[in-house]
C-alpha atoms as a PDB file:
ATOM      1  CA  UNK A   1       8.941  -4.654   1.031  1.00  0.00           C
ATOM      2  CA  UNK A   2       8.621  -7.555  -1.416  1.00  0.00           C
ATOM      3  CA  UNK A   3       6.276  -7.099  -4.519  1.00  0.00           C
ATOM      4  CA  UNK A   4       3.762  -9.525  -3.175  1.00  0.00           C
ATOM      5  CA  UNK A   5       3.553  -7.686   0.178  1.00  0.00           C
ATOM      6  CA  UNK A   6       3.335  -4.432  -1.427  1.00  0.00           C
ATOM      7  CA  UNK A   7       0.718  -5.963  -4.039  1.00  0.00           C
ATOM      8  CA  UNK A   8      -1.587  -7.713  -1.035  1.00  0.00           C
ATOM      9  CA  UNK A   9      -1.290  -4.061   1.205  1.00  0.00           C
ATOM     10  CA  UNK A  10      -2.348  -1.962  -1.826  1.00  0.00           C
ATOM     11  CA  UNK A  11      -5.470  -5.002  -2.424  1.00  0.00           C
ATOM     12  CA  UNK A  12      -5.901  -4.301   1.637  1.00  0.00           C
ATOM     13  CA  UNK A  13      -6.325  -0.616   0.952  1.00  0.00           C
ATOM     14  CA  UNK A  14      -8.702  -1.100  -1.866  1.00  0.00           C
ATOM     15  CA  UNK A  15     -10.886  -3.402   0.214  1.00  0.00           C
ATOM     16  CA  UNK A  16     -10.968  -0.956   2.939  1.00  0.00           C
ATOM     17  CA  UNK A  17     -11.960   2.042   0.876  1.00  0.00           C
ATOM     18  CA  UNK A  18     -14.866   0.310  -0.631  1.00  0.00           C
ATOM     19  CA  UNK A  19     -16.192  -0.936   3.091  1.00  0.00           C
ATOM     20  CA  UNK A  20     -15.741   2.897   3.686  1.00  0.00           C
ATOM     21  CA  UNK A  21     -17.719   3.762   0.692  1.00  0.00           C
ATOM     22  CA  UNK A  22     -20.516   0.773   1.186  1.00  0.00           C
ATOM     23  CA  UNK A  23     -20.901   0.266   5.282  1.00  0.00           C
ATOM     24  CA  UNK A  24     -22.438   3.562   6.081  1.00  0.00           C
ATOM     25  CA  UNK A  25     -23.457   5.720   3.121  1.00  0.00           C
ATOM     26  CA  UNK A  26     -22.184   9.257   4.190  1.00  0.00           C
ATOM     27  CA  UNK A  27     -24.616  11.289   1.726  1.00  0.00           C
ATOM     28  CA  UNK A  28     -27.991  10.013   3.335  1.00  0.00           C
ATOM     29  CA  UNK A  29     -28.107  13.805   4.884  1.00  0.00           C
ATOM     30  CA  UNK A  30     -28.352  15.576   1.716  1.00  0.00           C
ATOM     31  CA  UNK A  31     -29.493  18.920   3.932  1.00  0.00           C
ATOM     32  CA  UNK A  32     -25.538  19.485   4.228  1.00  0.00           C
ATOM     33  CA  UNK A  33     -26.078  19.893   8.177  1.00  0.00           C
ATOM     34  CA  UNK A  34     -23.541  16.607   8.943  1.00  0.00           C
ATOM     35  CA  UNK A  35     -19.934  15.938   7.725  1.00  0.00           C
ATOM     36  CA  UNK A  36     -18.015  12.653   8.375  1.00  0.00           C
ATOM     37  CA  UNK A  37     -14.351  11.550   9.237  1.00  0.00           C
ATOM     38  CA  UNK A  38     -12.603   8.158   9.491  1.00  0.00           C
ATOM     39  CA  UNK A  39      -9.911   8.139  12.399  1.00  0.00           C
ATOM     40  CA  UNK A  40      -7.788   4.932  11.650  1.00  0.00           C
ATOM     41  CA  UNK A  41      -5.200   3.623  13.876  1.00  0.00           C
ATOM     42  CA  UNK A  42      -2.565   1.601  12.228  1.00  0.00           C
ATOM     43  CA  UNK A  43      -1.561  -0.421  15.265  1.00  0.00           C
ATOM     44  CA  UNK A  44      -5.321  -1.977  15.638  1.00  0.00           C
ATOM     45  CA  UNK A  45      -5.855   0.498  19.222  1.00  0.00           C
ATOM     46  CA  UNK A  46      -9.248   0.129  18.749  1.00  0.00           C
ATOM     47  CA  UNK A  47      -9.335  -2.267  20.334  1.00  0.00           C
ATOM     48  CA  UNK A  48      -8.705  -1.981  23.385  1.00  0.00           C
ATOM     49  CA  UNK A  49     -11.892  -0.674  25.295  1.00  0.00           C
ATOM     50  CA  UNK A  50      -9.990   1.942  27.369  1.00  0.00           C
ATOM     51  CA  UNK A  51      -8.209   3.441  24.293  1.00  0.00           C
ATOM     52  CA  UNK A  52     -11.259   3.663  22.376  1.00  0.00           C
ATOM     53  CA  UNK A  53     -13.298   5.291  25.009  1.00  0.00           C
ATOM     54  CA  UNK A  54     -10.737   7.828  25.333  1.00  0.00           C
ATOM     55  CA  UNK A  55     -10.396   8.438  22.046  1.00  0.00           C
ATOM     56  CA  UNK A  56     -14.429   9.011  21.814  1.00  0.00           C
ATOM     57  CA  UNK A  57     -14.156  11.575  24.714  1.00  0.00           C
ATOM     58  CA  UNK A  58     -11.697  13.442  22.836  1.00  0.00           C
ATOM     59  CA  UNK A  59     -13.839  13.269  19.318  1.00  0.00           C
ATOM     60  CA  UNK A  60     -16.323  14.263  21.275  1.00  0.00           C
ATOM     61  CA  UNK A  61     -15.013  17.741  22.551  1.00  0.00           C
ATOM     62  CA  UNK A  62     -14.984  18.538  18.939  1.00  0.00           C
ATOM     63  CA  UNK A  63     -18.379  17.322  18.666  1.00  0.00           C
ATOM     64  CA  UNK A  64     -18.007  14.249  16.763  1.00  0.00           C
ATOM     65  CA  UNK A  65     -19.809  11.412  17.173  1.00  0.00           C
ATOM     66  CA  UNK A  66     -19.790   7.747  16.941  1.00  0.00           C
ATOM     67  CA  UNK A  67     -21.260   6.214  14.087  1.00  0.00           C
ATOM     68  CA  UNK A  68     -19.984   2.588  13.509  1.00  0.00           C
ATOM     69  CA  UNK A  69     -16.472   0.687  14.515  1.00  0.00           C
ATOM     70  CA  UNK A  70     -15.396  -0.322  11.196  1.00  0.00           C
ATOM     71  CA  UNK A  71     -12.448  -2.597  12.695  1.00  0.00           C
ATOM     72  CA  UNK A  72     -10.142  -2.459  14.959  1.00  0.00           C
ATOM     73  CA  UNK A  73      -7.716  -0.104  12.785  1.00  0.00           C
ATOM     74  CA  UNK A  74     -10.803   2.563  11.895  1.00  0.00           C
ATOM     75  CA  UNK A  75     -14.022   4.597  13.306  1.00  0.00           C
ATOM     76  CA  UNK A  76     -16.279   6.572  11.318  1.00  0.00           C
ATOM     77  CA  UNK A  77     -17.429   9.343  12.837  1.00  0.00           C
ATOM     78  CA  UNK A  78     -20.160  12.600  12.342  1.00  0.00           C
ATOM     79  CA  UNK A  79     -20.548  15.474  13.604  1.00  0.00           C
ATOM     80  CA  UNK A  80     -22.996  18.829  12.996  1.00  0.00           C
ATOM     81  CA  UNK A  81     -21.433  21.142  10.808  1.00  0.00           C
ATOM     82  CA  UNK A  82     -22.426  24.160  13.802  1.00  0.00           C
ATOM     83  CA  UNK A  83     -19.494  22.519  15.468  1.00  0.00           C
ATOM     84  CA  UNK A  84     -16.905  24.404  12.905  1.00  0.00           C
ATOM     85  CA  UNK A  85     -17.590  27.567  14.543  1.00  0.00           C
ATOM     86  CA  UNK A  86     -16.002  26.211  17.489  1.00  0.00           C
ATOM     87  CA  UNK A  87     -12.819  24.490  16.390  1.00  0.00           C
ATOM     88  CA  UNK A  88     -10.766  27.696  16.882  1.00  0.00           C
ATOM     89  CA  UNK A  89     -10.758  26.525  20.541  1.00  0.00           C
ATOM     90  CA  UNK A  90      -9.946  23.276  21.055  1.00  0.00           C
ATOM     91  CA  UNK A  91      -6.315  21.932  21.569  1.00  0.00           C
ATOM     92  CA  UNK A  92      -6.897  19.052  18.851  1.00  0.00           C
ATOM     93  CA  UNK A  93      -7.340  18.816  15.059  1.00  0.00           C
ATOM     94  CA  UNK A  94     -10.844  18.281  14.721  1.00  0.00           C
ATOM     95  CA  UNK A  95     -10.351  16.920  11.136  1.00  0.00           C
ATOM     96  CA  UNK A  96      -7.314  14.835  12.573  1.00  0.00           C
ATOM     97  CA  UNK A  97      -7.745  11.486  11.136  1.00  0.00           C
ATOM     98  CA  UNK A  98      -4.961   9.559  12.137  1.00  0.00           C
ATOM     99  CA  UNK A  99      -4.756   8.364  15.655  1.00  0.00           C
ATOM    100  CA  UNK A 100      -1.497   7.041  17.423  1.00  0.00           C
ATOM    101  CA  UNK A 101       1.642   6.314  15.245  1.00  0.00           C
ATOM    102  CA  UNK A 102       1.364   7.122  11.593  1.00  0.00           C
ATOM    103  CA  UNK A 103       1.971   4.549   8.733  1.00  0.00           C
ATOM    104  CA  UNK A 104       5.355   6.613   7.522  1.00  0.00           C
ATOM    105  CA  UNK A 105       6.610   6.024  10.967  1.00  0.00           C
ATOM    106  CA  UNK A 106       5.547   2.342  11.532  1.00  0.00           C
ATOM    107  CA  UNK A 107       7.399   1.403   8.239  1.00  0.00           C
ATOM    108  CA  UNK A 108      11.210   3.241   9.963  1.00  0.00           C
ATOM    109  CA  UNK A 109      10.033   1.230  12.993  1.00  0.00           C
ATOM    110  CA  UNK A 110       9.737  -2.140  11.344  1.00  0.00           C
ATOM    111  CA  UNK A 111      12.909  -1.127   9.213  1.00  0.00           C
ATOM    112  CA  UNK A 112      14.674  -0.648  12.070  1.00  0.00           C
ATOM    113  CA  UNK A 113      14.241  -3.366  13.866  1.00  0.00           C
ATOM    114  CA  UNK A 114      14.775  -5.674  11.131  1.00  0.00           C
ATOM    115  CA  UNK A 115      18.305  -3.731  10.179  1.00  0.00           C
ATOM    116  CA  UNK A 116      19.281  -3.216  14.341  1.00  0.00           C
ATOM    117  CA  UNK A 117      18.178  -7.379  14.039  1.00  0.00           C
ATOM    118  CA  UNK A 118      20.672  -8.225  11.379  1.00  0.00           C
ATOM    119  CA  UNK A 119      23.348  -5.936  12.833  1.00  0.00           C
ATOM    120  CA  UNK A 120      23.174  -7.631  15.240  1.00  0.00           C
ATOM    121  CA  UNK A 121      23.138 -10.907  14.205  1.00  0.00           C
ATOM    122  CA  UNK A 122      26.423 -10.197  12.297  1.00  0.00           C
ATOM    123  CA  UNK A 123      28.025  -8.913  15.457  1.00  0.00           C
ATOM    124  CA  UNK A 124      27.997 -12.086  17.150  1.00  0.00           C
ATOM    125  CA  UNK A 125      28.712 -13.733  14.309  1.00  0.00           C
ATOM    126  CA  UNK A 126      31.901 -11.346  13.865  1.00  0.00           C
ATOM    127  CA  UNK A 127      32.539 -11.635  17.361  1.00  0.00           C
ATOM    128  CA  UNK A 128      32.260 -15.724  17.355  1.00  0.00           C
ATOM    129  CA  UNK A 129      34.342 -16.159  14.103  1.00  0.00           C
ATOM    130  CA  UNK A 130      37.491 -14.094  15.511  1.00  0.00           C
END
């Protein structure tokens, strides 16, 4: 990853977090009853509709709730902190917060396709020059 790239993702990042932070203040219950999550998605699957019903459905078995659809890429969500009692029996991660592929594994994706690319590129090239 060039310098730039790595330079405009981290500004990306930054931006996001303060949106986060700013778009729905998550201390307006100050009783303690509520706690938040983000899910994000870094392929965008937000949005499509189908997806992001599903997903909802699923939140929702762990009693979260919708608040806002930041983007495409991330949901904020709440839930009642009575809900903890339950969590022992669900067959999810109630406090998951990644949804779909993770960003370690997108990277090895891209990287791999760009190396399996070049490979081969130079194969044929090999091949053609012989």
């Amino acid at each position: 990853m060039s310098a730039g790239a790595a330079a405009a993702a981290a500004a990306k990042r930054r931006q996001d977090y303060e949106e986060e932070e700013e778009a729905t203040p998550m201390n307006t219950d100050l009783s303690g009853t509520v706690e938040y999550k983000i899910i994000r998605s870094v392929t965008k699957a937000f949005r499509n509709p189908a997806f992001f019903q599903q997903t909802l459905q699923e939140e929702a078995q762990a009693g979260w709730q919708l608040v806002e659809k930041l983007d495409d890429s991330r949901v904020r969500l709440r839930r009642s902190i009575e809900w903890r009692g339950k969590d022992g029996q669900l067959n999810q991660d109630p406090y998951r917060t990644q949804i779909g592929m993770g960003e370690v594994k997108m990277v090895f994706v891209i990287l791999g396709s760009i190396f399996g690319t070049l490979l081969l590129i130079f194969l044929v090239v090999f091949m053609l020059t012989r």
